[in-house]
N, C-alpha and C. Protein backbone atom coordinates (compact mmCIF):
# COMPACT_ATOMS: atom_id res chain seq x y z
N UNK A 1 9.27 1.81 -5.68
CA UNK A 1 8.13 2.45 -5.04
C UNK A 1 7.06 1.45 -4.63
N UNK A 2 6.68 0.19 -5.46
CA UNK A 2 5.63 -0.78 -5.47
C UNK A 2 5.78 -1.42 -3.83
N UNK A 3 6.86 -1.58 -3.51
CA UNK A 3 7.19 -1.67 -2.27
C UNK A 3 6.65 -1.42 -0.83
N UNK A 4 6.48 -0.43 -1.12
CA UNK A 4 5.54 0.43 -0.06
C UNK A 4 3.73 0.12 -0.11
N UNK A 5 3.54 -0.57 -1.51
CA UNK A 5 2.43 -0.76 -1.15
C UNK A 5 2.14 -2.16 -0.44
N UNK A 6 1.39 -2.09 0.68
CA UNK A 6 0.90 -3.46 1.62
C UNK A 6 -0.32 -3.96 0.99
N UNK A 7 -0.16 -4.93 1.61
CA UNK A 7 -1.31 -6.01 1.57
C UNK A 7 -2.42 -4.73 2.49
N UNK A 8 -3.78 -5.16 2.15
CA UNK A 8 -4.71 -4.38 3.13
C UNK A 8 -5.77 -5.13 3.73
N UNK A 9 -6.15 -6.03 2.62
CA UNK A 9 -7.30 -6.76 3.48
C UNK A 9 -6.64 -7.71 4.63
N UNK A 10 -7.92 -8.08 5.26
CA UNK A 10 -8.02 -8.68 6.18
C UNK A 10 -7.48 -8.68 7.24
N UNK A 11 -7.08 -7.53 7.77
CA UNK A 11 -6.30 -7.03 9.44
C UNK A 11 -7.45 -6.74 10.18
N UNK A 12 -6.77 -6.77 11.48
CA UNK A 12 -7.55 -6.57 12.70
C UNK A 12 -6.53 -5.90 13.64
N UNK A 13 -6.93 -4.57 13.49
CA UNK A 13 -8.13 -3.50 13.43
C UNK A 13 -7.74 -3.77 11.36
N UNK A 14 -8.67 -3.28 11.40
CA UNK A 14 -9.08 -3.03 9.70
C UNK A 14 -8.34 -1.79 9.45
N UNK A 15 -8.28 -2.15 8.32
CA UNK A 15 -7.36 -1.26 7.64
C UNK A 15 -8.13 0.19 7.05
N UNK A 16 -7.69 1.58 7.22
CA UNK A 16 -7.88 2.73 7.26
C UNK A 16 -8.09 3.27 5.83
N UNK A 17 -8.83 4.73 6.07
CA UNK A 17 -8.79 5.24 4.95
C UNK A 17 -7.37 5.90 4.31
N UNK A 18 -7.33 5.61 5.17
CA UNK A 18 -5.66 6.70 5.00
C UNK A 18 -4.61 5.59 4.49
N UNK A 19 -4.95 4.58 4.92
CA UNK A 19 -4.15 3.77 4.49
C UNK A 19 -4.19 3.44 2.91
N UNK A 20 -5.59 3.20 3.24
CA UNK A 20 -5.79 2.87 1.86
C UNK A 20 -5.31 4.35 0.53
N UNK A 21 -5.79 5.35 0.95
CA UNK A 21 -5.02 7.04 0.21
C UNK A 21 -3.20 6.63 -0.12
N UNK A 22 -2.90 6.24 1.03
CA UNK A 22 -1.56 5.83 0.74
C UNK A 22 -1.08 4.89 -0.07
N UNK A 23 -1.44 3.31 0.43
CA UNK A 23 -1.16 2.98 -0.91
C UNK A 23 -1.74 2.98 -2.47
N UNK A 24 -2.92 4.21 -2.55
CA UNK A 24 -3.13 4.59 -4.09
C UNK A 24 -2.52 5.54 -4.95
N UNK A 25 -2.04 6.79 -3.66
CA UNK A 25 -1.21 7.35 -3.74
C UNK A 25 0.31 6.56 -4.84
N UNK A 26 0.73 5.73 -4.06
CA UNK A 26 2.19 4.84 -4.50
C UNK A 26 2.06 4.34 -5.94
N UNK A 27 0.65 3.23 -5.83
CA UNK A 27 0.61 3.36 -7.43
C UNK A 27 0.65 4.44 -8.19
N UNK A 28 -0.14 5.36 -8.32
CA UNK A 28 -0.63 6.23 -9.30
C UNK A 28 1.23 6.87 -9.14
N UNK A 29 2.32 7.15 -8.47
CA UNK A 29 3.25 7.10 -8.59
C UNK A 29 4.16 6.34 -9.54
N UNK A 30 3.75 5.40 -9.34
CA UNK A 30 4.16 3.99 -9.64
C UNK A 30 4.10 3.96 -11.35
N UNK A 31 3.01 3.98 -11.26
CA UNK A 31 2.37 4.10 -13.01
C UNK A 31 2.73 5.43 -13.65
N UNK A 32 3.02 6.26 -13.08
CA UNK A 32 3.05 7.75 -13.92
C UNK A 32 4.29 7.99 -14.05
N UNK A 33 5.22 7.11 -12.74
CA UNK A 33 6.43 8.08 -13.69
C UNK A 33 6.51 9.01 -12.32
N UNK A 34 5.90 10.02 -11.72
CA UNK A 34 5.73 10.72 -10.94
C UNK A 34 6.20 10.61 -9.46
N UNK A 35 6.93 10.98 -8.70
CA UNK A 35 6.60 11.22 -7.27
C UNK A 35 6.37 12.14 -7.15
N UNK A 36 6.66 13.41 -8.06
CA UNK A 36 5.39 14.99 -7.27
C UNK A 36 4.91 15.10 -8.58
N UNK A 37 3.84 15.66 -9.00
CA UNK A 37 3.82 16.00 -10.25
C UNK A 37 3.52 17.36 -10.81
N UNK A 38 4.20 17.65 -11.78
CA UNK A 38 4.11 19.38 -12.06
C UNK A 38 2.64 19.80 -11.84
N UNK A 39 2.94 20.55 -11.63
CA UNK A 39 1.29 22.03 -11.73
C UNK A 39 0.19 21.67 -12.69
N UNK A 40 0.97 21.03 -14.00
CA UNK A 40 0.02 20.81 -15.26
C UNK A 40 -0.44 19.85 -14.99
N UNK A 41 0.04 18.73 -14.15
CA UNK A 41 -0.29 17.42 -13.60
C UNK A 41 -1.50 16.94 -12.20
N UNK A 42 -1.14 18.03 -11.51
CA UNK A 42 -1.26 17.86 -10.38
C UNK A 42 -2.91 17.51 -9.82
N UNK A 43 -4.25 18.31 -10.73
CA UNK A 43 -5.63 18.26 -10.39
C UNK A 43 -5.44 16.11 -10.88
N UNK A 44 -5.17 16.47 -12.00
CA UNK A 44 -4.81 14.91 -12.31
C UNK A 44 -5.06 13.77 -12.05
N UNK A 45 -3.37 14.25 -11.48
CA UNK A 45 -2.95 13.18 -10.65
C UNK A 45 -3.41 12.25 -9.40
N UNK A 46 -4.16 13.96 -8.49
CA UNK A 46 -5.24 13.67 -7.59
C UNK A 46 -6.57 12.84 -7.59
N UNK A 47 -7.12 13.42 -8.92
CA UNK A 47 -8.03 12.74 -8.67
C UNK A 47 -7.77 11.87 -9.17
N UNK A 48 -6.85 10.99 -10.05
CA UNK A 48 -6.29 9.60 -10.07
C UNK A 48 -6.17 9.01 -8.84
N UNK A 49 -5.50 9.46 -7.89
CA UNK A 49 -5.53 9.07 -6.30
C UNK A 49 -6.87 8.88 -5.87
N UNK A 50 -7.99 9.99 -6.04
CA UNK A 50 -8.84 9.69 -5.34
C UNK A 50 -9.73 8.47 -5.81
N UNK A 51 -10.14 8.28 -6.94
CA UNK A 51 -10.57 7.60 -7.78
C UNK A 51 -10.33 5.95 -7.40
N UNK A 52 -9.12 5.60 -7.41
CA UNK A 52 -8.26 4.81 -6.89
C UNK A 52 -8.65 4.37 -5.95
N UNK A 53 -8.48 5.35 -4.92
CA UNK A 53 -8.54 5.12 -3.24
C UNK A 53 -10.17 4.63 -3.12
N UNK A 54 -11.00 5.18 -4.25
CA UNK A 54 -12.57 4.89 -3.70
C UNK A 54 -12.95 3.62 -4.16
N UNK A 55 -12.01 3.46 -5.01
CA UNK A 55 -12.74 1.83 -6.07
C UNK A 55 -12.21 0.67 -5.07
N UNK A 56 -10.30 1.07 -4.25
CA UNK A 56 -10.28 0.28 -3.23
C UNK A 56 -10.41 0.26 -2.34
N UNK A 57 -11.28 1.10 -1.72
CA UNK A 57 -12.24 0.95 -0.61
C UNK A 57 -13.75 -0.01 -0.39
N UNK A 58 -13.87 0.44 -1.75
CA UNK A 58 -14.95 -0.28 -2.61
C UNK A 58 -14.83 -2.34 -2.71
N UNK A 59 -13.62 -2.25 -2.97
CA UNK A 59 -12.85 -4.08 -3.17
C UNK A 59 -12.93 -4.69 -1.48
N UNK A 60 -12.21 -3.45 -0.78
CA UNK A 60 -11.72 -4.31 0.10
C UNK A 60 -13.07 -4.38 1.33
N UNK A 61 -13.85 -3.58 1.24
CA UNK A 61 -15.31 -3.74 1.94
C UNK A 61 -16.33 -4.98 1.08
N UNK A 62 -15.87 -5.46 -0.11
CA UNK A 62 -16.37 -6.30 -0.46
C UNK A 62 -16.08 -7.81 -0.70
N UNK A 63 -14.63 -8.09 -0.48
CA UNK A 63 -13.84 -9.15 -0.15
C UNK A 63 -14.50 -10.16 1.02
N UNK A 64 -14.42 -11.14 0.56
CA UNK A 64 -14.67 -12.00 1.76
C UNK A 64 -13.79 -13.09 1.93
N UNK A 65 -13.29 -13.41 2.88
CA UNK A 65 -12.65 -14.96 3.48
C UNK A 65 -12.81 -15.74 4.49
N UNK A 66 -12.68 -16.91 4.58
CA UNK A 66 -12.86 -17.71 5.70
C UNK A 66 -11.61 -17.72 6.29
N UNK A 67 -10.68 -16.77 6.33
CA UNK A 67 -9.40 -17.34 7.24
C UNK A 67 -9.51 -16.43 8.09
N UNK A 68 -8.71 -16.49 9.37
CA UNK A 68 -9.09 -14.98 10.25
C UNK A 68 -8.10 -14.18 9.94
N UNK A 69 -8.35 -12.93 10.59
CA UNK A 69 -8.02 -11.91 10.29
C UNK A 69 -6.06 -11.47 11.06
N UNK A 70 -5.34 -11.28 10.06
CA UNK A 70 -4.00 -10.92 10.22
C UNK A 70 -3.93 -10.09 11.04
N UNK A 71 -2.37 -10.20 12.22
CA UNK A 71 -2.38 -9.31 13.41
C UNK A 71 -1.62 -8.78 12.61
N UNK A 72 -1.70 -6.93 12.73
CA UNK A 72 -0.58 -6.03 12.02
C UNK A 72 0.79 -6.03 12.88
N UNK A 73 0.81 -6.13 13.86
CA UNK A 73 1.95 -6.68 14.35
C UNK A 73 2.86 -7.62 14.56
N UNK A 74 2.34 -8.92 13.94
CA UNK A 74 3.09 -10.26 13.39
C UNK A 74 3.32 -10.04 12.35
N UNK A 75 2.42 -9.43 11.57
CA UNK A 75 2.82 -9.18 10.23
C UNK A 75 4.50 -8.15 9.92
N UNK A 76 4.13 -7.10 11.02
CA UNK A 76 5.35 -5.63 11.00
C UNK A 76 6.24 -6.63 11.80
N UNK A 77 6.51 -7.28 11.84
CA UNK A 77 7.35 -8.08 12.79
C UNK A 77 8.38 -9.16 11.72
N UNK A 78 7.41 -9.72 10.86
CA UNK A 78 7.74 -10.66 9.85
C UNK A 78 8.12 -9.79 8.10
N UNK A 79 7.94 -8.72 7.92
CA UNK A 79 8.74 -7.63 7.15
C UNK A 79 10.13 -7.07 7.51
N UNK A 80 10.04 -6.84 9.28
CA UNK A 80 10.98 -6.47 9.43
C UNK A 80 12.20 -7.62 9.16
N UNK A 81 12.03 -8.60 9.45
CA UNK A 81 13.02 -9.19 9.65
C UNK A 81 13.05 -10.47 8.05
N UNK A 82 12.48 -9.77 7.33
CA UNK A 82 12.36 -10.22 6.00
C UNK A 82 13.70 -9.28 5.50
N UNK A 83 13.20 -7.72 5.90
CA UNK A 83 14.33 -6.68 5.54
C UNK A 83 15.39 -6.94 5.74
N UNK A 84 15.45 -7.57 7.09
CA UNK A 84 16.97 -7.34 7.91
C UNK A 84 17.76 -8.14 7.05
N UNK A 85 17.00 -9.34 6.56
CA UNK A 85 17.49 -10.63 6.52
C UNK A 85 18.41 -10.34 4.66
N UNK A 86 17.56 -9.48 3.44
CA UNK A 86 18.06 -9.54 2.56
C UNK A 86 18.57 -8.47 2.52
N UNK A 87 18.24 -7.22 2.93
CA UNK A 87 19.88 -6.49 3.24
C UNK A 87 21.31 -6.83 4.04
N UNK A 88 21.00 -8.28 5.07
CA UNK A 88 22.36 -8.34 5.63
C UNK A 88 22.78 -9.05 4.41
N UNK A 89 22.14 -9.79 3.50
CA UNK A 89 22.30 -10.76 2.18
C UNK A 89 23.22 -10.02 1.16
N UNK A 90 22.64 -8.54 1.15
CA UNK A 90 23.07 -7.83 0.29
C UNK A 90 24.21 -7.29 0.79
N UNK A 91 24.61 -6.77 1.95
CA UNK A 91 25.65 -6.41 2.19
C UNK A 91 26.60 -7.16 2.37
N UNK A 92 26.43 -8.84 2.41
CA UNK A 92 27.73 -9.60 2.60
C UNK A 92 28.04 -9.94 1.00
N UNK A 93 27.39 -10.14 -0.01
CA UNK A 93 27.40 -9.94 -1.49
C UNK A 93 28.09 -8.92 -2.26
């Protein structure tokens, strides 16, 4: 699952709220054990998500660097072919 979570800082365009929901979403997955969680779970779980999502909203508006800012499309470009590269690995294995 950890997988799915990205890097966030420092893109251009900046990185979203939603984005950020998503990958807090994955942890709080991640950590619980959970990908849906029962009924008894569920107020929870959420506001574990939300909680999450606000503290890293909170980090990544407060981060600073001197390097510039990552194109999301060199980046989706250089995953993909990270993928390609250790699944063709895995399938000749």
């Amino acid at each position: 699952m950890c997988r799915n979570i990205k890097i966030l800082f420092n893109f251009d365009p900046p990185v979203t709220e939603q984005e950020i929901r998503n990958a807090s979403l994955q942890f709080v997955r991640k950590i619980s054990g959970f990908s849906k969680p029962s009924k008894a779970n569920e107020a929870v779980f959420q506001g574990a998500v939300d909680e999450i999502a606000e503290i890293s909203s909170r980090l990544l508006r407060s981060l600073q660097t001197n390097s510039s800012p990552r194109n999301r499309e060199e980046e989706a470009a250089r995953a993909k072919a990270r993928s390609t590269e250790r699944f063709a690995t895995a399938a000749r294995g």
